[in-house]
C-alpha atoms as a PDB file:
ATOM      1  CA  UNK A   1       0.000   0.000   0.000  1.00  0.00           C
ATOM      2  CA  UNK A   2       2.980   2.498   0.382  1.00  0.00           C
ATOM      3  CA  UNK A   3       3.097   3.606  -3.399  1.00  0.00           C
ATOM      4  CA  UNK A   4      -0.264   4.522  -2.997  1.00  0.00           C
ATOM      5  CA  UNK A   5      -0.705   6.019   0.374  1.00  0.00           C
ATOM      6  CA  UNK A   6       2.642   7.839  -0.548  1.00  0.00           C
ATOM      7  CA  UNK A   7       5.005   6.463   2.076  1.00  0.00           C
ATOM      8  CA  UNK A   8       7.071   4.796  -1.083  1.00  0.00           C
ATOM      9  CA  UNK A   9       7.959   6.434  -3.699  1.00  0.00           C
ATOM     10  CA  UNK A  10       8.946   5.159  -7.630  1.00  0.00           C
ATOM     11  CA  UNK A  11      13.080   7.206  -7.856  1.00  0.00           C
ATOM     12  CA  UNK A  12      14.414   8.552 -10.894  1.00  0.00           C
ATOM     13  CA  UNK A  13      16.006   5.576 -13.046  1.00  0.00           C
ATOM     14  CA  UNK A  14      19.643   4.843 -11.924  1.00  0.00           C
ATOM     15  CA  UNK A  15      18.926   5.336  -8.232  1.00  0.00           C
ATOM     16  CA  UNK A  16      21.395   3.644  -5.449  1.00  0.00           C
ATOM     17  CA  UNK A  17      19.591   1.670  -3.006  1.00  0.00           C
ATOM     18  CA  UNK A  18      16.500  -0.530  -2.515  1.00  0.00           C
ATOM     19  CA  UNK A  19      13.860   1.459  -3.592  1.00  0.00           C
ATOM     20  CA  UNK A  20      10.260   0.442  -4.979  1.00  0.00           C
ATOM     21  CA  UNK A  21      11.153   0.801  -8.263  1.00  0.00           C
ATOM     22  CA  UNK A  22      14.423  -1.765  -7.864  1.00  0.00           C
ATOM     23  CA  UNK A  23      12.254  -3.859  -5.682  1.00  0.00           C
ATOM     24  CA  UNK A  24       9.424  -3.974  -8.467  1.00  0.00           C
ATOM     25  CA  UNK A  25      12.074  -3.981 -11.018  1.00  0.00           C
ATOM     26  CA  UNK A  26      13.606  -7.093  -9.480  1.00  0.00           C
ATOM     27  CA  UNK A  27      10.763  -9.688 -10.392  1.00  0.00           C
ATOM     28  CA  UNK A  28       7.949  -9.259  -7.849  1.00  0.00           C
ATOM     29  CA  UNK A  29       5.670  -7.974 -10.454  1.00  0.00           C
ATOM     30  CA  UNK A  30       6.918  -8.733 -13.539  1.00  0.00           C
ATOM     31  CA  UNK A  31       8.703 -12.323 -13.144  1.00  0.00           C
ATOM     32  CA  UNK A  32      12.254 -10.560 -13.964  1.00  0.00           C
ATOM     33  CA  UNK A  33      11.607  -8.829 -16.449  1.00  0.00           C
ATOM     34  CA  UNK A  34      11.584  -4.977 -16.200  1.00  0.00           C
ATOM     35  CA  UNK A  35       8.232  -2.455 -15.838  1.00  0.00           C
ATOM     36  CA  UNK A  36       8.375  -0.682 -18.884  1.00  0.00           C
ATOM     37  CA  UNK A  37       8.099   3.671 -18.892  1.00  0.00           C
ATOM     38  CA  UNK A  38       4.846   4.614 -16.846  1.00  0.00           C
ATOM     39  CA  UNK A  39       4.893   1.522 -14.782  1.00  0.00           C
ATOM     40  CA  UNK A  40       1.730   1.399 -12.208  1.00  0.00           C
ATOM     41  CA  UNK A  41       1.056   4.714 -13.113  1.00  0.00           C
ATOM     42  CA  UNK A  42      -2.131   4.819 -15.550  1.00  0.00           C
ATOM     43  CA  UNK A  43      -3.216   2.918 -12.927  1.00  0.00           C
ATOM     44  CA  UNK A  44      -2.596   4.553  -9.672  1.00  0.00           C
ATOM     45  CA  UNK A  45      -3.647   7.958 -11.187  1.00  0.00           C
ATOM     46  CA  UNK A  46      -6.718   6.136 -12.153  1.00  0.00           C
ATOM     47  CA  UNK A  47      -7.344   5.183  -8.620  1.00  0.00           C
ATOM     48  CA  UNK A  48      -6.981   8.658  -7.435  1.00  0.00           C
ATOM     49  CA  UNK A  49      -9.693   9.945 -10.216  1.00  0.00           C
ATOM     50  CA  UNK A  50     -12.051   8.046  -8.555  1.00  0.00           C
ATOM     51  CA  UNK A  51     -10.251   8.191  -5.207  1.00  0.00           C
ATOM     52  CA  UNK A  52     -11.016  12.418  -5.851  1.00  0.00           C
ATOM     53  CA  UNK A  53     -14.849  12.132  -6.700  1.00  0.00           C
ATOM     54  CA  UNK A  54     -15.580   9.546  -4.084  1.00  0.00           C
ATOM     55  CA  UNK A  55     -13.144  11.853  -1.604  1.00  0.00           C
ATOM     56  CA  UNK A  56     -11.765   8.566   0.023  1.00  0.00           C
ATOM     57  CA  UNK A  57      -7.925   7.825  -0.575  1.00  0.00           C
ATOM     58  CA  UNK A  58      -6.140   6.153  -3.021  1.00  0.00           C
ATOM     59  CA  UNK A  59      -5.165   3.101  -0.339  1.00  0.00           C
ATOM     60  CA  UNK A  60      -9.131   3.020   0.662  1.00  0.00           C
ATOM     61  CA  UNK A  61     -10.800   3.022  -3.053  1.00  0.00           C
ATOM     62  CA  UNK A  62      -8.175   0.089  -3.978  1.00  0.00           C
ATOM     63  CA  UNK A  63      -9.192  -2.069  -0.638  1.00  0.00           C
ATOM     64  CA  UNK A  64     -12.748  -1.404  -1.629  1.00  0.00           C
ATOM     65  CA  UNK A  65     -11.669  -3.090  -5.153  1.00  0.00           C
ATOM     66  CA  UNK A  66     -10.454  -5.951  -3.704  1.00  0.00           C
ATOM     67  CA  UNK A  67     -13.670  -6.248  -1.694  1.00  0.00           C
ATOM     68  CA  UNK A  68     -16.164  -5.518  -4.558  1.00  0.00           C
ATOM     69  CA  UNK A  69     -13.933  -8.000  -6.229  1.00  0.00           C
ATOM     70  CA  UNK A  70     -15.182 -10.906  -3.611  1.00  0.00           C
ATOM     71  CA  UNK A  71     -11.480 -11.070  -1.957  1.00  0.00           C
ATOM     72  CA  UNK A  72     -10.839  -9.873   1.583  1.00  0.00           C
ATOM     73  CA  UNK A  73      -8.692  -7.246   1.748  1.00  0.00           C
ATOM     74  CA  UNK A  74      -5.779  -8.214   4.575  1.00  0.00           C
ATOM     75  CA  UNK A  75      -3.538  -4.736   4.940  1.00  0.00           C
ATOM     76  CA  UNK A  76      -0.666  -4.293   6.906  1.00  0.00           C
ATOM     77  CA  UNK A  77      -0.403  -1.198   9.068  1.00  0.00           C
ATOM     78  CA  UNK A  78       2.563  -0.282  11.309  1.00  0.00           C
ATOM     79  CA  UNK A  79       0.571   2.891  12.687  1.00  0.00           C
ATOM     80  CA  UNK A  80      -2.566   3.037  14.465  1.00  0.00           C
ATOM     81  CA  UNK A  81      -3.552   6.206  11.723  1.00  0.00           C
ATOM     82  CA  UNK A  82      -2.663   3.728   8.842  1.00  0.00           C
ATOM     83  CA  UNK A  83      -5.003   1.532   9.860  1.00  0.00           C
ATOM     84  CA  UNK A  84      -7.655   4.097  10.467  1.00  0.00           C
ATOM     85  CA  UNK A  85      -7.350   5.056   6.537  1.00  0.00           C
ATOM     86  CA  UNK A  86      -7.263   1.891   5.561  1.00  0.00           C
ATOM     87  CA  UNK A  87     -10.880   1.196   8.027  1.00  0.00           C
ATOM     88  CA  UNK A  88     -12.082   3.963   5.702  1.00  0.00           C
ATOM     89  CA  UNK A  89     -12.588   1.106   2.686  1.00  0.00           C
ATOM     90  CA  UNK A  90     -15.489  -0.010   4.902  1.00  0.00           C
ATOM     91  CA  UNK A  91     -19.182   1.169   4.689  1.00  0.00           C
ATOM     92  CA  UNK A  92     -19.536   1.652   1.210  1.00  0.00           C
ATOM     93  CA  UNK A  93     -18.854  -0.102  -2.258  1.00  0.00           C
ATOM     94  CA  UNK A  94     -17.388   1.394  -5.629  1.00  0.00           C
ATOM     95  CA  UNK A  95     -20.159   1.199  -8.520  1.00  0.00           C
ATOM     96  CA  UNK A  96     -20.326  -1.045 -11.228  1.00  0.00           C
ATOM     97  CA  UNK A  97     -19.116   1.595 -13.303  1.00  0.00           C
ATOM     98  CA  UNK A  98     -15.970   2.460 -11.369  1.00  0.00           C
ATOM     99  CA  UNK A  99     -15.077  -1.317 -10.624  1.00  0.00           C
ATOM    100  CA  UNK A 100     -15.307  -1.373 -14.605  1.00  0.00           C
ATOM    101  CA  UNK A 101     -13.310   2.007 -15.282  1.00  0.00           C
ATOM    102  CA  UNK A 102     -10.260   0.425 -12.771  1.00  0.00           C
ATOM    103  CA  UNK A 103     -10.793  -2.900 -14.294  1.00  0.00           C
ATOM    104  CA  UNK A 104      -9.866  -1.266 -18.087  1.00  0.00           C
ATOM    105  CA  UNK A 105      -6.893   0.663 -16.324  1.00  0.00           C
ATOM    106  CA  UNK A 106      -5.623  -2.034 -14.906  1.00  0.00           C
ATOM    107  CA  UNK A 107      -5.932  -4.671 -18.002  1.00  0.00           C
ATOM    108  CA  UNK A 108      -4.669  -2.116 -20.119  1.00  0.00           C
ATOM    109  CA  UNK A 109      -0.610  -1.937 -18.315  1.00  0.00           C
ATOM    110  CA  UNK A 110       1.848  -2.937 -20.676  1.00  0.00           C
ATOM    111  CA  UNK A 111       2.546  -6.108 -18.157  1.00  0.00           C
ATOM    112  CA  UNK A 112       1.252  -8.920 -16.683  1.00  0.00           C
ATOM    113  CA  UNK A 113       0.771  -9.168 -12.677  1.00  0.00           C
ATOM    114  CA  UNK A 114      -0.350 -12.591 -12.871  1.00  0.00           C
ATOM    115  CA  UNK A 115       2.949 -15.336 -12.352  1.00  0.00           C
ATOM    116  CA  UNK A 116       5.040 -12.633 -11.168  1.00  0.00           C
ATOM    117  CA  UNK A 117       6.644 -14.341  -7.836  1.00  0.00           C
ATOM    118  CA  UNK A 118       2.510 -14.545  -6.885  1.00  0.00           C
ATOM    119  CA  UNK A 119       0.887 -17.870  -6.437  1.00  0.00           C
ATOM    120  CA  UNK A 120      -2.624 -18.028  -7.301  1.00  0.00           C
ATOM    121  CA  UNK A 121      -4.581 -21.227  -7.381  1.00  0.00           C
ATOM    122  CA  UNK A 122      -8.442 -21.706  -7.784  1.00  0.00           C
ATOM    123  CA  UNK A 123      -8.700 -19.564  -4.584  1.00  0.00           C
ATOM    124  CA  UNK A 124      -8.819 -16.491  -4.545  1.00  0.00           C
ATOM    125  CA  UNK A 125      -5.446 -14.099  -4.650  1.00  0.00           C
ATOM    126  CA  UNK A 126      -4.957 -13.101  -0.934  1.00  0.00           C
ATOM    127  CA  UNK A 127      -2.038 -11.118  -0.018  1.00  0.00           C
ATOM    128  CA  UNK A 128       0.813 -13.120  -0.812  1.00  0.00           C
ATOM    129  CA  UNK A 129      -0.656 -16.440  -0.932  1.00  0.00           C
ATOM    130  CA  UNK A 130      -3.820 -18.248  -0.918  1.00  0.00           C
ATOM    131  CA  UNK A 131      -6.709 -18.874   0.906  1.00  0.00           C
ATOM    132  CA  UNK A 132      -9.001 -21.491   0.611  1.00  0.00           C
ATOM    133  CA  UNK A 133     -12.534 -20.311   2.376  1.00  0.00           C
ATOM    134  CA  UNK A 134     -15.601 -23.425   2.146  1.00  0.00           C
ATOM    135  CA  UNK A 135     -18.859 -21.801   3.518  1.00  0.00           C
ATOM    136  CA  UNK A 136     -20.829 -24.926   3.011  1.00  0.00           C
END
């Protein structure tokens, strides 16, 4: 959640250090390959559109994804305000239209998130692993 909450940031190409961008760079999204020029960000700026009309933040609207996509959303929070934004997801639900408009966004980056270091299984994608839930 830190690229989008703004406590990580993407750094100029050639920067020393482990940053986001070498992190992301280094096969956890992309199976190591590289994130070509714009990265996440069609995405993320999408999220803030919609985080802007709905006046939620960027970390709540995609939480509220994941929950309107019939995951549970499991975030981490170090700080007791953190975890306060992030409670903000609840209460509400995106519309059709703005699941749809992320959804577009989302399938339209130049990369695949899918085999990238994540394991996915006929469960649903939780966190970094899987979850099997049977409610029968």
């Amino acid at each position: 959640m830190g690229l989008l909450s703004g406590s990580s940031k993407l750094s100029a190409p050639g920067a020393r250090g482990r940053d986001l961008e070498a992190y992301l760079a280094g096969g956890v999204l992309t199976g190591g390959g590289h994130i070509p020029e714009g990265g996440v960000q069609p995405l993320i700026a999408k999220l803030r559109a919609v985080a802007d009309r709905r006046g939620k933040t960027c970390s709540q609207v995609a939480l509220n994804w994941i929950i309107c996509k019939g995951a549970i959303p499991i975030p981490g929070a170090c700080r007791v305000g953190r975890m306060e934004e992030y409670l903000g997801c609840l209460g509400w639900r995106l519309s059709e239209a703005e699941v749809e408009e992320l959804e577009a966004s989302a399938d339209a980056l130049p990369f695949e998130f899918e085999g990238a270091g994540l394991r996915f299984s006929s469960a649903k994608f939780v966190g970094y692993g899987t979850e099997r839930w049977y409610l029968d």
